[in-house]
N, C-alpha and C. Protein backbone atom coordinates (compact mmCIF):
# COMPACT_ATOMS: atom_id res chain seq x y z
N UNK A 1 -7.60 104.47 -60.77
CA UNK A 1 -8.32 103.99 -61.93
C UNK A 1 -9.81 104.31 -61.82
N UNK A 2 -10.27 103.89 -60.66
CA UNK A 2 -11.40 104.89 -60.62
C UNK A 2 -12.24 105.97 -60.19
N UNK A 3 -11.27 106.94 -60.30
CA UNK A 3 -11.11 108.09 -60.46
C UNK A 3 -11.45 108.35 -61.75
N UNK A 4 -10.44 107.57 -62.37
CA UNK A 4 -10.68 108.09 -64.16
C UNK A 4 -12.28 107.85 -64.30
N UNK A 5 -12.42 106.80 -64.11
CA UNK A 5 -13.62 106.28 -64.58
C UNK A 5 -14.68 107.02 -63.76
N UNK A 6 -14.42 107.46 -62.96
CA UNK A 6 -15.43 108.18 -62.37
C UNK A 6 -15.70 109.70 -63.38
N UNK A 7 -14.56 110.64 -63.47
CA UNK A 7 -14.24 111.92 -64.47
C UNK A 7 -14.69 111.40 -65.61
N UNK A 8 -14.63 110.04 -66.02
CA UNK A 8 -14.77 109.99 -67.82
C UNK A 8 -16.68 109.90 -67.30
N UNK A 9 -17.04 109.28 -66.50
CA UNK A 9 -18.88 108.78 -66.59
C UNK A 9 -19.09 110.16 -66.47
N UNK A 10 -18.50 111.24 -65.59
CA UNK A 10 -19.23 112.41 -64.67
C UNK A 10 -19.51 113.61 -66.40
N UNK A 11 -17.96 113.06 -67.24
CA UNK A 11 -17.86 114.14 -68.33
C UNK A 11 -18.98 113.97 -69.40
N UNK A 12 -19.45 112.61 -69.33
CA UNK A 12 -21.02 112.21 -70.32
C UNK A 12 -21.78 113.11 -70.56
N UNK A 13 -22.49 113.75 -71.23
CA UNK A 13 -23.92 114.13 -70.77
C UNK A 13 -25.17 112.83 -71.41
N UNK A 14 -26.28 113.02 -70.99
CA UNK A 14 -27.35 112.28 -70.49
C UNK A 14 -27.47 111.18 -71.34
N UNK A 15 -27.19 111.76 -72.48
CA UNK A 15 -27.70 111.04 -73.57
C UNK A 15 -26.53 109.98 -74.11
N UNK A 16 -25.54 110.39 -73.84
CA UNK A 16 -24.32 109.64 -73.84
C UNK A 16 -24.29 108.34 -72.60
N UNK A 17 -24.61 108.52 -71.31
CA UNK A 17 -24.78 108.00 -70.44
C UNK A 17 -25.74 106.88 -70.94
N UNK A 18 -26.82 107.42 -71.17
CA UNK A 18 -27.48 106.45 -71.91
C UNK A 18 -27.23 105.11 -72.93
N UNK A 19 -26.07 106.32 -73.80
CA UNK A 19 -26.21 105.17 -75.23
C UNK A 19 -24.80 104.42 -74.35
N UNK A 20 -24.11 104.67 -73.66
CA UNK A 20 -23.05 103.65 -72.99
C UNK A 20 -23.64 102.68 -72.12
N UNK A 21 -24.53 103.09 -71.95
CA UNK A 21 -25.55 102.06 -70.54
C UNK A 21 -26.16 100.90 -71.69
N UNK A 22 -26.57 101.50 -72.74
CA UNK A 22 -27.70 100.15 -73.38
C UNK A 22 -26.72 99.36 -74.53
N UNK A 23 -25.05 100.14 -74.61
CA UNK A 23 -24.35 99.62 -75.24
C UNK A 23 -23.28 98.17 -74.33
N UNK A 24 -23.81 98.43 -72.60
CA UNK A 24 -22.76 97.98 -71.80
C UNK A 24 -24.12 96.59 -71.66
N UNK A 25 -25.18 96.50 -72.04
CA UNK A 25 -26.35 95.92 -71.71
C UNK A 25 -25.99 94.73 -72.92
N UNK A 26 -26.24 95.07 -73.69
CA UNK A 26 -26.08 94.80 -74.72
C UNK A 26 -24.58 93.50 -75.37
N UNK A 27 -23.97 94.22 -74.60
CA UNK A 27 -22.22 93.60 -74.84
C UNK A 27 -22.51 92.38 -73.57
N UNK A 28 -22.98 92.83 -72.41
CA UNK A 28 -23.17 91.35 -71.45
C UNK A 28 -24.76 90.32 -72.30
N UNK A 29 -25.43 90.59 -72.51
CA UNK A 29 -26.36 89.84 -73.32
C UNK A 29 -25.22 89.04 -74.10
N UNK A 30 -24.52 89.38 -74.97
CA UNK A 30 -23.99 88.90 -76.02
C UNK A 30 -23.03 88.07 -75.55
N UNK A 31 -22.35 88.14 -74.25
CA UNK A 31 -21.35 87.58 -73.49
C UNK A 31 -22.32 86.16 -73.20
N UNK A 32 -23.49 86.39 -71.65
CA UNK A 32 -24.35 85.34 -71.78
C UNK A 32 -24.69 84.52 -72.71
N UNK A 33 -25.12 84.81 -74.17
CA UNK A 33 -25.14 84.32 -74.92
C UNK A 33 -24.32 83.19 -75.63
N UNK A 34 -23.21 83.83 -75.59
CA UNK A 34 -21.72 83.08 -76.11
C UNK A 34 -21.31 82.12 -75.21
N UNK A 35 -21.64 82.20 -73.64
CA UNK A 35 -21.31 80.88 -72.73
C UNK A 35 -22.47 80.20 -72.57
N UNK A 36 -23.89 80.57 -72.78
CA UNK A 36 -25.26 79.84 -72.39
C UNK A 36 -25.38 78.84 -73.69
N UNK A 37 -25.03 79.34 -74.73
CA UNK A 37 -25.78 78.43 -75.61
C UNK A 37 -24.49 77.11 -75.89
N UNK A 38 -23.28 77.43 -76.01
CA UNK A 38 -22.86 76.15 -76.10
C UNK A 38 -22.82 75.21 -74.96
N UNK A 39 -23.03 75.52 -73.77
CA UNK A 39 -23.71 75.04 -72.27
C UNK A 39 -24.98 74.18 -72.58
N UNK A 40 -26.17 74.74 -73.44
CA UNK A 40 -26.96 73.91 -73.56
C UNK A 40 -26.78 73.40 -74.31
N UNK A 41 -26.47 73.04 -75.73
CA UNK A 41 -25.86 72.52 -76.59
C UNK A 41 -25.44 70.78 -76.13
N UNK A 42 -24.39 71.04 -75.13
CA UNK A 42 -23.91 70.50 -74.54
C UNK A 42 -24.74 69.35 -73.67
N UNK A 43 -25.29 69.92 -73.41
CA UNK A 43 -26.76 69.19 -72.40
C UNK A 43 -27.12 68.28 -73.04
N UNK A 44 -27.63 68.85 -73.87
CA UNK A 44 -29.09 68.12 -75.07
C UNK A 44 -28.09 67.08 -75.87
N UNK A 45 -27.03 67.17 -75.72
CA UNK A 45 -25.91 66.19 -76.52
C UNK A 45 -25.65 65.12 -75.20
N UNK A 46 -25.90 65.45 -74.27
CA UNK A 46 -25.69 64.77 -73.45
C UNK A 46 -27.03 63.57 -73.19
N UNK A 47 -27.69 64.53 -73.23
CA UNK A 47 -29.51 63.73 -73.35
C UNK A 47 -29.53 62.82 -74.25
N UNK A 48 -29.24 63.14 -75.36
CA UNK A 48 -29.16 62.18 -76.67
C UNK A 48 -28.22 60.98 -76.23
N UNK A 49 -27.07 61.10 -75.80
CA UNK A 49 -26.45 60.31 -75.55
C UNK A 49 -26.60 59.12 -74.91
N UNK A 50 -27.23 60.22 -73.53
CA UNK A 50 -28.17 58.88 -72.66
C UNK A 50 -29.00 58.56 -73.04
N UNK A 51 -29.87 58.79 -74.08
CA UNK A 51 -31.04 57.84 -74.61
C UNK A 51 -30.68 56.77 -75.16
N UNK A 52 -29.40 56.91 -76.64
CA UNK A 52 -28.99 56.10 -76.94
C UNK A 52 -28.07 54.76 -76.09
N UNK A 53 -27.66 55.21 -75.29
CA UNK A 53 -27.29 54.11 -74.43
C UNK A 53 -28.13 53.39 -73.71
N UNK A 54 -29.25 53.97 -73.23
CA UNK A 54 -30.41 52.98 -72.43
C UNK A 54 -30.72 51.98 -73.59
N UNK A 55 -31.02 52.35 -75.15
CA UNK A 55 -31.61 51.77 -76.16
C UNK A 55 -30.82 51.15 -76.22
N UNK A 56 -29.62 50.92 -76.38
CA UNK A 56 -28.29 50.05 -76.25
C UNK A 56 -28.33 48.94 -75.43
N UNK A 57 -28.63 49.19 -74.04
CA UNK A 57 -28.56 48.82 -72.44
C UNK A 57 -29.86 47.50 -73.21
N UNK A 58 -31.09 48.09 -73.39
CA UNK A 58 -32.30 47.24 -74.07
C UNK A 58 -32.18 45.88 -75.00
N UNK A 59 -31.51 46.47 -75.63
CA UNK A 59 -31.00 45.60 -76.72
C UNK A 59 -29.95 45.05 -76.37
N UNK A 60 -29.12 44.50 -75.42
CA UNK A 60 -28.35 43.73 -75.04
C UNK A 60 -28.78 43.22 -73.99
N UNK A 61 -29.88 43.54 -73.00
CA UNK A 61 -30.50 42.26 -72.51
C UNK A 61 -31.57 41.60 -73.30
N UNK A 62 -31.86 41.95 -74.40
CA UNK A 62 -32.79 41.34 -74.53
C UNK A 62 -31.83 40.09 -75.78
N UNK A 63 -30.84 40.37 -75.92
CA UNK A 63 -30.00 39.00 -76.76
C UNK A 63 -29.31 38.47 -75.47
N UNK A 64 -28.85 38.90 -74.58
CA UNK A 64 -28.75 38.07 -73.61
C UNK A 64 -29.41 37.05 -72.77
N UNK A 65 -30.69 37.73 -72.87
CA UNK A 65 -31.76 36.59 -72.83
C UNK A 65 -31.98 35.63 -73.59
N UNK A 66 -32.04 35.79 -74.86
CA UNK A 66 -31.95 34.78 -76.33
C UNK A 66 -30.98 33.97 -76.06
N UNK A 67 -29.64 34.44 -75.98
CA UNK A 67 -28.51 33.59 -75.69
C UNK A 67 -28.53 32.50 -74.61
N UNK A 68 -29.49 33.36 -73.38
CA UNK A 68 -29.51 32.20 -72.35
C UNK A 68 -30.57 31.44 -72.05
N UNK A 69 -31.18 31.09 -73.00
CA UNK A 69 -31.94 30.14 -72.85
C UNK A 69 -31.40 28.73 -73.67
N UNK A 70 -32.30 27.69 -72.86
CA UNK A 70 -31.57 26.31 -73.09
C UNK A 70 -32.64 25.97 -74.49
N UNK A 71 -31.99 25.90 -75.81
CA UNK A 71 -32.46 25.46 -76.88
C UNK A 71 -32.92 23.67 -76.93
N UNK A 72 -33.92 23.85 -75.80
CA UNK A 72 -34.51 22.33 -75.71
C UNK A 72 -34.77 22.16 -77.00
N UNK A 73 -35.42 22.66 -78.02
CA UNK A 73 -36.16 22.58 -79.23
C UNK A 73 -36.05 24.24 -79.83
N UNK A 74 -36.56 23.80 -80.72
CA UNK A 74 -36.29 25.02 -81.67
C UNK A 74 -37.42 25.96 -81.40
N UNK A 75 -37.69 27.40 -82.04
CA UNK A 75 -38.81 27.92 -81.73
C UNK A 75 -40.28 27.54 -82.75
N UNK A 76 -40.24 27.15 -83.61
CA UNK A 76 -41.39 26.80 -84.39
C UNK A 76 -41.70 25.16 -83.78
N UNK A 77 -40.56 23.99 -83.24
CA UNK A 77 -40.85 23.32 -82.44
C UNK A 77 -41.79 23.50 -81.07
N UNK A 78 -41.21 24.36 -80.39
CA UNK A 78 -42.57 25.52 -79.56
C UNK A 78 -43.75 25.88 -79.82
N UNK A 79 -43.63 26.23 -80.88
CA UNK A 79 -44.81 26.68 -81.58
C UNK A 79 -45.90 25.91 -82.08
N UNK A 80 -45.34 24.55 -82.36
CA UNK A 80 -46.06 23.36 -82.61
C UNK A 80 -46.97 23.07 -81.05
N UNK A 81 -46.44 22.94 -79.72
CA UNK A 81 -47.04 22.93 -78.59
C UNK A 81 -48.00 24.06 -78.10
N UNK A 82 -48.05 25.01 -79.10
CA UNK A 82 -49.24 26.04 -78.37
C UNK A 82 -49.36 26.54 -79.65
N UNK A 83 -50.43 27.35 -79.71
CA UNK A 83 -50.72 28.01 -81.54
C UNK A 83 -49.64 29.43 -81.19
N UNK A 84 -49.61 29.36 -82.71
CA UNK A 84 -48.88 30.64 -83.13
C UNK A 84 -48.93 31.72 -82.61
N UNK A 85 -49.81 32.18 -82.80
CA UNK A 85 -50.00 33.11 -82.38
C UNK A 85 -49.79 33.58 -80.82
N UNK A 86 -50.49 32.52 -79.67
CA UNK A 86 -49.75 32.65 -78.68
C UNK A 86 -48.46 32.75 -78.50
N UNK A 87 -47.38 31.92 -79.05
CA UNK A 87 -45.80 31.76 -79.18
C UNK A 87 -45.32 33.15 -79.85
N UNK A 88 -45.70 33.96 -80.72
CA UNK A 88 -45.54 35.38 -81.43
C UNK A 88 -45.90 36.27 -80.13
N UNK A 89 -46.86 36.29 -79.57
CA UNK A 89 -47.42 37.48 -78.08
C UNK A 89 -46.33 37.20 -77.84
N UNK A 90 -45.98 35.99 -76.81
CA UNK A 90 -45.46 35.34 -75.50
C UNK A 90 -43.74 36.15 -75.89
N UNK A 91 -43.04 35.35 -77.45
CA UNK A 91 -41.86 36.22 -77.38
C UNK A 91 -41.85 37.39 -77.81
N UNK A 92 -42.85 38.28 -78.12
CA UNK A 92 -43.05 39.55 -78.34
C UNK A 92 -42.93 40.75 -76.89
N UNK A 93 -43.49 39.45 -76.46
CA UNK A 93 -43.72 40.12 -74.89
C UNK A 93 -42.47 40.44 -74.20
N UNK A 94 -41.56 39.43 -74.28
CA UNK A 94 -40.78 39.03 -73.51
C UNK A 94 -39.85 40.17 -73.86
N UNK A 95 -39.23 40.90 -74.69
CA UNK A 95 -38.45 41.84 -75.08
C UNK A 95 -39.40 43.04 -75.43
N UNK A 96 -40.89 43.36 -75.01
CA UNK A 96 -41.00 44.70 -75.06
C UNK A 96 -41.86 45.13 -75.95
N UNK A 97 -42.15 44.03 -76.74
CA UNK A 97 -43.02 44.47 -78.12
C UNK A 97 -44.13 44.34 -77.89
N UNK A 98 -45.53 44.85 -78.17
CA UNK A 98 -46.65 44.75 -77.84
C UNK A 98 -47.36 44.64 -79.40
N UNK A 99 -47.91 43.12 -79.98
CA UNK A 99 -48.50 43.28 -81.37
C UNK A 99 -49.63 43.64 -80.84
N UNK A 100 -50.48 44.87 -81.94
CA UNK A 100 -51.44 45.10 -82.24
C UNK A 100 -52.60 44.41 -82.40
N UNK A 101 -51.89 43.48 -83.50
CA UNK A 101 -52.79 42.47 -84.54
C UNK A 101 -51.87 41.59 -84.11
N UNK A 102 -52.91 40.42 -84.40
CA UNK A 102 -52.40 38.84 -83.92
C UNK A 102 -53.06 37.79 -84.68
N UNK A 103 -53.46 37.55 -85.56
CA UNK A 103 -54.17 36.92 -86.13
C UNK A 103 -53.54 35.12 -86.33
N UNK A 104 -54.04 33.99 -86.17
CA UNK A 104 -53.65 33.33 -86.95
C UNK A 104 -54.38 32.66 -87.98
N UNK A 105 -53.73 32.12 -88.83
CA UNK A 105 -54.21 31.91 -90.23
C UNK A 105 -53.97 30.89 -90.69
N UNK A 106 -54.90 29.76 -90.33
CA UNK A 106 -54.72 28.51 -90.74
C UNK A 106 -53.47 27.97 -90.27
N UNK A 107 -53.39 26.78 -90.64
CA UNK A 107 -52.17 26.13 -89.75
C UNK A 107 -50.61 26.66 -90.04
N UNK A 108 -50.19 27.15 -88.70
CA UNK A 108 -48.92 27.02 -89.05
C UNK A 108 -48.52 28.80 -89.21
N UNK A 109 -49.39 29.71 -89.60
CA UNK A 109 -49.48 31.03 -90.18
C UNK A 109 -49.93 31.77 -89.17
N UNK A 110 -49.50 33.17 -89.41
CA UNK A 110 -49.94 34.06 -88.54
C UNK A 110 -49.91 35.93 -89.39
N UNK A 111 -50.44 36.51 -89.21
CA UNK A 111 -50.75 37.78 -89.56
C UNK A 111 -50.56 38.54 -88.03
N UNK A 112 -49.29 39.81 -88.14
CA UNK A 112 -49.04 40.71 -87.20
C UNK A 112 -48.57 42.01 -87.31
N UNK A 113 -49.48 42.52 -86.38
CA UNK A 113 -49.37 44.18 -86.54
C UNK A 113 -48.79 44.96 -85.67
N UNK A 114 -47.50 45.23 -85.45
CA UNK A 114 -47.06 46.14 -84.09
C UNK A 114 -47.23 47.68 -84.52
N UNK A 115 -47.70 48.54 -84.21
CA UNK A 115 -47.46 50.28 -84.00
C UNK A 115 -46.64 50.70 -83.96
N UNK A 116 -46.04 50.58 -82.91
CA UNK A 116 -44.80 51.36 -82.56
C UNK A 116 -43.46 50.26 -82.24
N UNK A 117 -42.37 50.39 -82.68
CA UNK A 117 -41.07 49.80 -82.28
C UNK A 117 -39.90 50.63 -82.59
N UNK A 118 -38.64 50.63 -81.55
CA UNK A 118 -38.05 50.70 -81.93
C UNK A 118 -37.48 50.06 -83.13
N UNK A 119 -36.17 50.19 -84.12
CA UNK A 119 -36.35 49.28 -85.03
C UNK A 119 -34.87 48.46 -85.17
N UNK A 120 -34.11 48.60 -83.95
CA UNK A 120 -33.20 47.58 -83.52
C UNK A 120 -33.82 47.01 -83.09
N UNK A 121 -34.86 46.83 -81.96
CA UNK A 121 -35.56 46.12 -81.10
C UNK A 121 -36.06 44.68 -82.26
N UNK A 122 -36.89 45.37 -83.08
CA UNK A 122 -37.99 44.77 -84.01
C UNK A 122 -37.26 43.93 -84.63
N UNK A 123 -35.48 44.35 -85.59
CA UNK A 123 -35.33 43.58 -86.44
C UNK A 123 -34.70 42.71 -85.70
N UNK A 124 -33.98 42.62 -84.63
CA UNK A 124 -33.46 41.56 -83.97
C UNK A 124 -34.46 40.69 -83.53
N UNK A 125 -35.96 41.02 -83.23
CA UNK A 125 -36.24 40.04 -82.83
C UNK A 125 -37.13 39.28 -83.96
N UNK A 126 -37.41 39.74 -85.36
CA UNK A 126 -37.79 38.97 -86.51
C UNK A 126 -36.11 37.76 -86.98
N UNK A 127 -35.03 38.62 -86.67
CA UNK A 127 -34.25 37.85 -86.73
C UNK A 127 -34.38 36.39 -86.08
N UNK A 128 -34.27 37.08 -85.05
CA UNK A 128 -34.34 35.84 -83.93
C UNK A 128 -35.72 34.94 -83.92
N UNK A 129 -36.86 35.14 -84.67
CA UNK A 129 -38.06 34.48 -84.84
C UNK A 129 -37.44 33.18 -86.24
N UNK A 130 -36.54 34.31 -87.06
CA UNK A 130 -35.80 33.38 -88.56
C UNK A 130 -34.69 32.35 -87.89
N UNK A 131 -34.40 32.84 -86.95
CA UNK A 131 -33.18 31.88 -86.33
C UNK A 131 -33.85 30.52 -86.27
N UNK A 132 -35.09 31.19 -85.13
CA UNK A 132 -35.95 30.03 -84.75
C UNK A 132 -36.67 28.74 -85.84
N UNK A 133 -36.59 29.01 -87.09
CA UNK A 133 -37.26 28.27 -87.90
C UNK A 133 -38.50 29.34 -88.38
N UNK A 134 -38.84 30.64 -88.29
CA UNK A 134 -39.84 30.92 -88.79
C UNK A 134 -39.53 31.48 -90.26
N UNK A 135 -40.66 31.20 -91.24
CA UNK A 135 -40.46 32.27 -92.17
C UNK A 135 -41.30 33.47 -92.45
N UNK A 136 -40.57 34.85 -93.25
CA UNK A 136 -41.37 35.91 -92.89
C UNK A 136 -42.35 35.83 -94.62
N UNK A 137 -43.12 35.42 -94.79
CA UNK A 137 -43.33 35.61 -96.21
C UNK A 137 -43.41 37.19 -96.75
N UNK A 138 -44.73 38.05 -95.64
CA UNK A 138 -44.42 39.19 -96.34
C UNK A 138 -44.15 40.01 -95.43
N UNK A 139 -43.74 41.26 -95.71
CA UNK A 139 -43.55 42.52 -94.25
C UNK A 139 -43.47 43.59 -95.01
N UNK A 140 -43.74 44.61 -94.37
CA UNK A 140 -44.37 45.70 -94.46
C UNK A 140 -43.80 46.55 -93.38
N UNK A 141 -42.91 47.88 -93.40
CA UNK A 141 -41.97 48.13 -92.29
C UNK A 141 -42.15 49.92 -92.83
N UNK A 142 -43.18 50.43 -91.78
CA UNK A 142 -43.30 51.88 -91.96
C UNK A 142 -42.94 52.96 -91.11
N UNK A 143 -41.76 54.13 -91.81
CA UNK A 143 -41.00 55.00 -90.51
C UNK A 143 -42.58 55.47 -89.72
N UNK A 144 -42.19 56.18 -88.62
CA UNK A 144 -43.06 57.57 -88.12
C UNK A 144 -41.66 58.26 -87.65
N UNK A 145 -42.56 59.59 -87.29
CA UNK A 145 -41.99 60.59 -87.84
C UNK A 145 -41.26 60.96 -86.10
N UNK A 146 -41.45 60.19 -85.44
CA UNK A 146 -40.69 59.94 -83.71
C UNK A 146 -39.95 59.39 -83.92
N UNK A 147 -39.10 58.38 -84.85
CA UNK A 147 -38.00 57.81 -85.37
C UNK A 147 -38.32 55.95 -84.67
N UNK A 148 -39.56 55.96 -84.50
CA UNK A 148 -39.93 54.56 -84.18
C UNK A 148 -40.42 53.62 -85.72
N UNK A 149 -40.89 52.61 -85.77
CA UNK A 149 -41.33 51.91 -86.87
C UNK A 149 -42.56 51.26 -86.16
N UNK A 150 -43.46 51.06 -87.89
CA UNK A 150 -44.38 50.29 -87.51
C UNK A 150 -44.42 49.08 -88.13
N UNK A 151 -44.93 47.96 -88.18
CA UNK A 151 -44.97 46.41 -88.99
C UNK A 151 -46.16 45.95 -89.23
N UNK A 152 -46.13 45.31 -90.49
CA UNK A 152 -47.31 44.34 -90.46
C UNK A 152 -46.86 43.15 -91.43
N UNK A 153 -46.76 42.01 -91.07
CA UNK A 153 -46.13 40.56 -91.64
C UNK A 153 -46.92 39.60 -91.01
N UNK A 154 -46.44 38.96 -92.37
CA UNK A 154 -47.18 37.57 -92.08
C UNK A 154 -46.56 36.39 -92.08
N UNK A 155 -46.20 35.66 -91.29
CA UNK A 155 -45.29 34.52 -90.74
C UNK A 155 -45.73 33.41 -90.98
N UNK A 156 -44.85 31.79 -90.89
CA UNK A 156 -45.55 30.70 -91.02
C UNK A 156 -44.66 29.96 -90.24
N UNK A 157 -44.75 28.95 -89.98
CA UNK A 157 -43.66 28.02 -89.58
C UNK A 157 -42.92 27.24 -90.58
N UNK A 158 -41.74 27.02 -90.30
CA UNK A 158 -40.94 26.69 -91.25
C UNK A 158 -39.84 25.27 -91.23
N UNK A 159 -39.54 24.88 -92.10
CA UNK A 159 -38.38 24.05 -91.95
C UNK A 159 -36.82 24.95 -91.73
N UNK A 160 -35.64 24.05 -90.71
CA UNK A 160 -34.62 24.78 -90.80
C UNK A 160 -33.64 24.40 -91.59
């Protein structure tokens, strides 16, 4: 067999040699191609994957934490023992959120600005502020273009 193949390359001339050489170049490029890219493909699906699961992983300790705490009192009951605004940082803190703005506003009220959140993170934990007795009067909930959210609301304490 290669023999043949030896008589068929030797019978080429130059230019033939040539166009079989950049045609044999050419056909493995295209081979690489066809196994490299669904390889990375693959990857980056994989990446995604694990991001979404850490964000997952996040968000289930941080209701596991909610869950395990002992509901001595309610959270706007809390809130009555220290101002608002501290009690908004303190459980802001506690799951990850960092407000911007913190304002409070006369009794009972508060004005807040976070930047950046995820926005499972965020609405579970406005949830969990409504669980608590708070109300949201207004909010304000803007994409960016990283697939995070930004907020700005204004809270009060509430009856449950």
């Amino acid at each position: 067999m290669t023999d043949k193949l030896k008589n068929w390359w030797n019978g080429l001339s130059l230019r033939e040699r040539w166009l079989v050489g950049v045609a044999g170049v050419l056909a493995l490029g295209v081979l690489i191609w066809g196994l490299a890219r669904p390889a990375v493909a693959g990857f980056i699906d994989l990446e995604s994957q694990h991001r979404a699961a850490i964000e997952r992983e996040g968000r289930v300790k941080a209701k596991v934490q909610l869950l395990g705490r002992t509901p001595a009192k309610s959270g706007a009951a809390a809130a009555e023992a220290q101002a608002i605004d501290q009690y908004l940082a303190q459980s802001a803190g506690e799951i990850g959120l960092t407000l911007d703005r913190n304002e409070a506003r006369g009794a009972g009220q508060a004005t807040i600005a976070i930047a950046t959140a995820k926005t499972p993170v965020l609405i579970d934990w406005l949830a969990s502020l409504e669980a608590q007795g708070f109300v949201v009067d207004q909010m304000t909930i803007t994409p960016a273009a990283d697939g995070t959210v930004g907020l700005t609301a204004e809270l009060r304490k509430g009856g449950r």
